[in-house]
Structure formats: C-alpha cells, structure tokens
C-alpha atoms as a PDB file:
ATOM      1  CA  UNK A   1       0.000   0.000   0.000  1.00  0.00           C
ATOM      2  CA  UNK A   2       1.500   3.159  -1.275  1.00  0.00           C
ATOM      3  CA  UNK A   3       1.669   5.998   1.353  1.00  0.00           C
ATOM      4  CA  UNK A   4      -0.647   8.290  -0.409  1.00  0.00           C
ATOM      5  CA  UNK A   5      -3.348   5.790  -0.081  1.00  0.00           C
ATOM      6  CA  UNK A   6      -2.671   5.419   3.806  1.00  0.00           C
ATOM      7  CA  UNK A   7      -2.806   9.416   4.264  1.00  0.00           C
ATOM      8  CA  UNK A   8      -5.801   9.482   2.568  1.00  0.00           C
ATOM      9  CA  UNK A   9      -7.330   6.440   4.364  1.00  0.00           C
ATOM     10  CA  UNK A  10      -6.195   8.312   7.882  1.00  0.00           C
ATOM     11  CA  UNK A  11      -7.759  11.243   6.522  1.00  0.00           C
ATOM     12  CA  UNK A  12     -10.752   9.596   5.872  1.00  0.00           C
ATOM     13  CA  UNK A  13     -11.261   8.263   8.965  1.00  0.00           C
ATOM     14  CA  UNK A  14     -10.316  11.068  10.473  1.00  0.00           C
ATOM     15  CA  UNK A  15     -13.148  12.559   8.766  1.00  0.00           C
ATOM     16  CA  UNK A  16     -15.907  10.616   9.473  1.00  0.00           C
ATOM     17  CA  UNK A  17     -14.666  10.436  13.282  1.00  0.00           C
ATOM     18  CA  UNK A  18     -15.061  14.356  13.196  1.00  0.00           C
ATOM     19  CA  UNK A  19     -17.918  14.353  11.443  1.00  0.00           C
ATOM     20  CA  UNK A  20     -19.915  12.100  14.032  1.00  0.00           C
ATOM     21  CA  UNK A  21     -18.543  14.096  17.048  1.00  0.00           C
ATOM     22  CA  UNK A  22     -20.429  17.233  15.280  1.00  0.00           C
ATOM     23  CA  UNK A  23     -23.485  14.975  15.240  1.00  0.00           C
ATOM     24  CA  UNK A  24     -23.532  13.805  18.339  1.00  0.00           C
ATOM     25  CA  UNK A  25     -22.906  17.044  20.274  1.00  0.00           C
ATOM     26  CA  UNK A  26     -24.974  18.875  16.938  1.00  0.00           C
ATOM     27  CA  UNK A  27     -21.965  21.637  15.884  1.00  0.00           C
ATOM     28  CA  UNK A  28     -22.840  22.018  12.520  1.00  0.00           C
ATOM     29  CA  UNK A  29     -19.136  23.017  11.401  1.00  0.00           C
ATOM     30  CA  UNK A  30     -17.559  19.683  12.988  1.00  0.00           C
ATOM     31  CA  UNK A  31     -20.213  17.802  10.514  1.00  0.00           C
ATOM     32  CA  UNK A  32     -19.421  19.675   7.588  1.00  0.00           C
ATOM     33  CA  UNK A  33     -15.640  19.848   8.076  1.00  0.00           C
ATOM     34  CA  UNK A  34     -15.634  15.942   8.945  1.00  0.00           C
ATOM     35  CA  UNK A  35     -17.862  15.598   5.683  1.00  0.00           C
ATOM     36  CA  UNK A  36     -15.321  17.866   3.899  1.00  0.00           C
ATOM     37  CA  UNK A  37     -12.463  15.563   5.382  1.00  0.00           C
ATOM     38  CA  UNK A  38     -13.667  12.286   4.481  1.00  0.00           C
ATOM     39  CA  UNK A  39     -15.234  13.763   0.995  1.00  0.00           C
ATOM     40  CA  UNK A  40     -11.366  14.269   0.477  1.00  0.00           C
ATOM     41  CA  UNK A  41      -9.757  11.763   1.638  1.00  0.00           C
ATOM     42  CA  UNK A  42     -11.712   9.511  -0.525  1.00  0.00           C
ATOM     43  CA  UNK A  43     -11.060  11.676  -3.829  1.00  0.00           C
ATOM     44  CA  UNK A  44      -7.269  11.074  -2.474  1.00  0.00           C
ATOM     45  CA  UNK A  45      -7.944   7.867  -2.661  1.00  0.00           C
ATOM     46  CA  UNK A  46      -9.083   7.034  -6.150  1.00  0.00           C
ATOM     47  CA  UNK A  47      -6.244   9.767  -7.140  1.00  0.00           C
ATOM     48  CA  UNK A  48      -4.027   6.760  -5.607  1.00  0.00           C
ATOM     49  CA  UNK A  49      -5.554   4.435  -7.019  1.00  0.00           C
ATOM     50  CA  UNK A  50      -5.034   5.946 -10.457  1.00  0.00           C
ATOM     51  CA  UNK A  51      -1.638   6.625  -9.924  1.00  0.00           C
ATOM     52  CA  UNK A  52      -0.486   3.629  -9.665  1.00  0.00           C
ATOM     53  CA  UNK A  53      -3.130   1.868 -12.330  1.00  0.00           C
ATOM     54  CA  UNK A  54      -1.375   4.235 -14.851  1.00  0.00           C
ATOM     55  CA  UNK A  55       2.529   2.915 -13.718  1.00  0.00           C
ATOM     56  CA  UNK A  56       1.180  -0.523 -14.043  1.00  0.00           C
ATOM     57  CA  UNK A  57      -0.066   0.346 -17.376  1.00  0.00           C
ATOM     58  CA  UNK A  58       3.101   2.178 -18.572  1.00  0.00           C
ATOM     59  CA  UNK A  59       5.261  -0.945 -17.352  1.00  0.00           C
ATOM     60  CA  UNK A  60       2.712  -3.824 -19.563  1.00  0.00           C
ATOM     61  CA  UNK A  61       3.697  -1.302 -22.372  1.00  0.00           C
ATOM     62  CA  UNK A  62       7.138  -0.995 -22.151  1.00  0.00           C
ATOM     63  CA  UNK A  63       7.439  -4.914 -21.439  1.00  0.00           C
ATOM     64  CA  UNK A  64       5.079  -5.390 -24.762  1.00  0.00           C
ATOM     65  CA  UNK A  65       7.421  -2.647 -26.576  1.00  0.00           C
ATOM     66  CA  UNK A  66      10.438  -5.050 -25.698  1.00  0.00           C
ATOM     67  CA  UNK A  67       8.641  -7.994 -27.043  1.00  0.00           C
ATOM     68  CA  UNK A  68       7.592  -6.539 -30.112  1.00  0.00           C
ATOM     69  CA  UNK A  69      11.497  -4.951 -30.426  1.00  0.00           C
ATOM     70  CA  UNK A  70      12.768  -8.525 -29.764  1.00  0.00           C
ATOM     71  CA  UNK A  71      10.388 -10.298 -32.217  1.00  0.00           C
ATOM     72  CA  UNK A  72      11.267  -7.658 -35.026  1.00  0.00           C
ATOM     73  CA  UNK A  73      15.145  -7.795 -34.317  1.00  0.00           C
ATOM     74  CA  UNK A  74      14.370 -12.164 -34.468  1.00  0.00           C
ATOM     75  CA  UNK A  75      12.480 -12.058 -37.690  1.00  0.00           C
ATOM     76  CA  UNK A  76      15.088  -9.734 -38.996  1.00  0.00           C
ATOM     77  CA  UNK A  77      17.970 -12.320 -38.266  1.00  0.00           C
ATOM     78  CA  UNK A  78      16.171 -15.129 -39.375  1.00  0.00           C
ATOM     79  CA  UNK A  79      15.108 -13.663 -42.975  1.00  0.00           C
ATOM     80  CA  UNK A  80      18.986 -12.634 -43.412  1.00  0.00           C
ATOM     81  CA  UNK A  81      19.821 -15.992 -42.945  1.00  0.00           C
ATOM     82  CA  UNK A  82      17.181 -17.403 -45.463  1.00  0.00           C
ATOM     83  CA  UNK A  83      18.354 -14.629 -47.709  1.00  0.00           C
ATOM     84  CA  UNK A  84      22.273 -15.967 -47.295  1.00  0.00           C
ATOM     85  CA  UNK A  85      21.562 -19.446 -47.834  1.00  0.00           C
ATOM     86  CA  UNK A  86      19.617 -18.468 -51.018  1.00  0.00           C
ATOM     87  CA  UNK A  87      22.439 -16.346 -51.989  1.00  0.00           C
ATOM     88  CA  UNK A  88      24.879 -19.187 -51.180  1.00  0.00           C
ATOM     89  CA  UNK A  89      23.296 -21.947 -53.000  1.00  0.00           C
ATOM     90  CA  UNK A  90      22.662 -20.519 -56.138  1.00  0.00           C
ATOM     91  CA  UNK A  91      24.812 -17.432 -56.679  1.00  0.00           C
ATOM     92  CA  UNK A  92      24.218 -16.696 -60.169  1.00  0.00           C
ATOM     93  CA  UNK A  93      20.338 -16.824 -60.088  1.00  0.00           C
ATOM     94  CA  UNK A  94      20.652 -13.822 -56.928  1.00  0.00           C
ATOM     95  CA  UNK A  95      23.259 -11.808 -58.850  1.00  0.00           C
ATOM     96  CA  UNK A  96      20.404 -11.815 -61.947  1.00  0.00           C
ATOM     97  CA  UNK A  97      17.755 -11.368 -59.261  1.00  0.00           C
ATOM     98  CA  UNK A  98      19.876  -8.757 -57.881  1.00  0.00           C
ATOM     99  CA  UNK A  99      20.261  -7.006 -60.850  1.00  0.00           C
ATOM    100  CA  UNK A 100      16.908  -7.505 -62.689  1.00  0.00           C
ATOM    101  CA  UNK A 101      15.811  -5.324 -59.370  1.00  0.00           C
ATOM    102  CA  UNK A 102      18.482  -2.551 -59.650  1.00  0.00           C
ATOM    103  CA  UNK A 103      17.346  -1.897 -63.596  1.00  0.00           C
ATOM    104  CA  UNK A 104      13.494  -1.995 -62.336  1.00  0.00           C
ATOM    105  CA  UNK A 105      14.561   0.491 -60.194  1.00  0.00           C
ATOM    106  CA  UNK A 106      15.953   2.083 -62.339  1.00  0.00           C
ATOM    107  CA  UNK A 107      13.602   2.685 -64.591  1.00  0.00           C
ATOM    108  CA  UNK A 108      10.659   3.936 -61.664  1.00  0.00           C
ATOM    109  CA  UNK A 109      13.185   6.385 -60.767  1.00  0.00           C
ATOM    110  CA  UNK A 110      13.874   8.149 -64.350  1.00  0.00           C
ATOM    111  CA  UNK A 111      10.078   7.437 -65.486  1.00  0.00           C
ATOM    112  CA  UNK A 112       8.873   9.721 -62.020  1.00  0.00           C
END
C-alpha cells in the first residue's frame, strides 16, 4: 500500500470520526468539516488508485514494446539468414535477381 493511499485512508477516517462528534454534540461546522475531510480523503484515494493503475499500465507497455522490439530484431535475423543461404546456394540466379531489381529500379526512378 502506497503511502498516499494510507494518508488518505487516515484522513478519511479522520473525517468521518469528526464528522460524528459534530453529530452527536450537533456543531454544525464539525459535521461539515468531517464531511469535507472524508469527501477528500476519498477523492485522495481514487487519485491513488489511479496513480499507480497508470505505472502498471506504462510498465505492460514498455514490457510489450520489448517484445515486439525482440520479435522484429528475431524475424530480422532469421530472414537474413534465409536470404544468405539463397544467396549461397545458387549465386548466379541472386546476382540476376539482384540485378533484374536494380534496372526496375531504375527505370521507376527516371520514369517519375
């Protein structure tokens, strides 16, 4: 439990313990400041509470950033390789490929 939440739980309680002394001895500012009190230590509260739902939200997205980093820099490394055994086995067919690509090319670029 973070200490914001605890302050605002004392303060709460705090609250509605001063708000029940004003109704039980009927001072009408003791009631409304205890209502005040406990009226803000609940907004406190759920202030908290969102705090830390946000960190918890901003730590599943860096940790799915990561993953997605990781699987991109995998798929990377393993189409290289495909590419180099390609390359490897048949050398003349990727230096045509190779070319056949570089005149296509080429020819977009002068055309534009």
């Amino acid at each position: 439990m973070s200490l914001d939440r605890v302050s605002s739980t004392i303060k709460e309680i705090g609250g509605q313990a001063e708000s029940a002394v004003g109704d039980a001895i009927g001072d009408r500012g003791a009631q409304i400041g205890g209502r005040l009190r406990t009226a803000e230590g609940r907004s406190e509260k759920v202030l908290a509470d969102a705090g830390v739902a946000i960190r918890e939200a901003a730590d599943n997205v860096s940790g799915y950033a990561d993953e997605a980093y990781e699987r991109g820099a995998r798929s990377l490394r393993e189409g290289r390789d495909v590419v180099a055994d390609q390359v490897a086995g048949k050398p003349v067919a990727a230096l045509l490929i190779a070319g056949l690509v570089g005149y296509g090319l080429g020819l977009l670029i002068h055309r534009a």
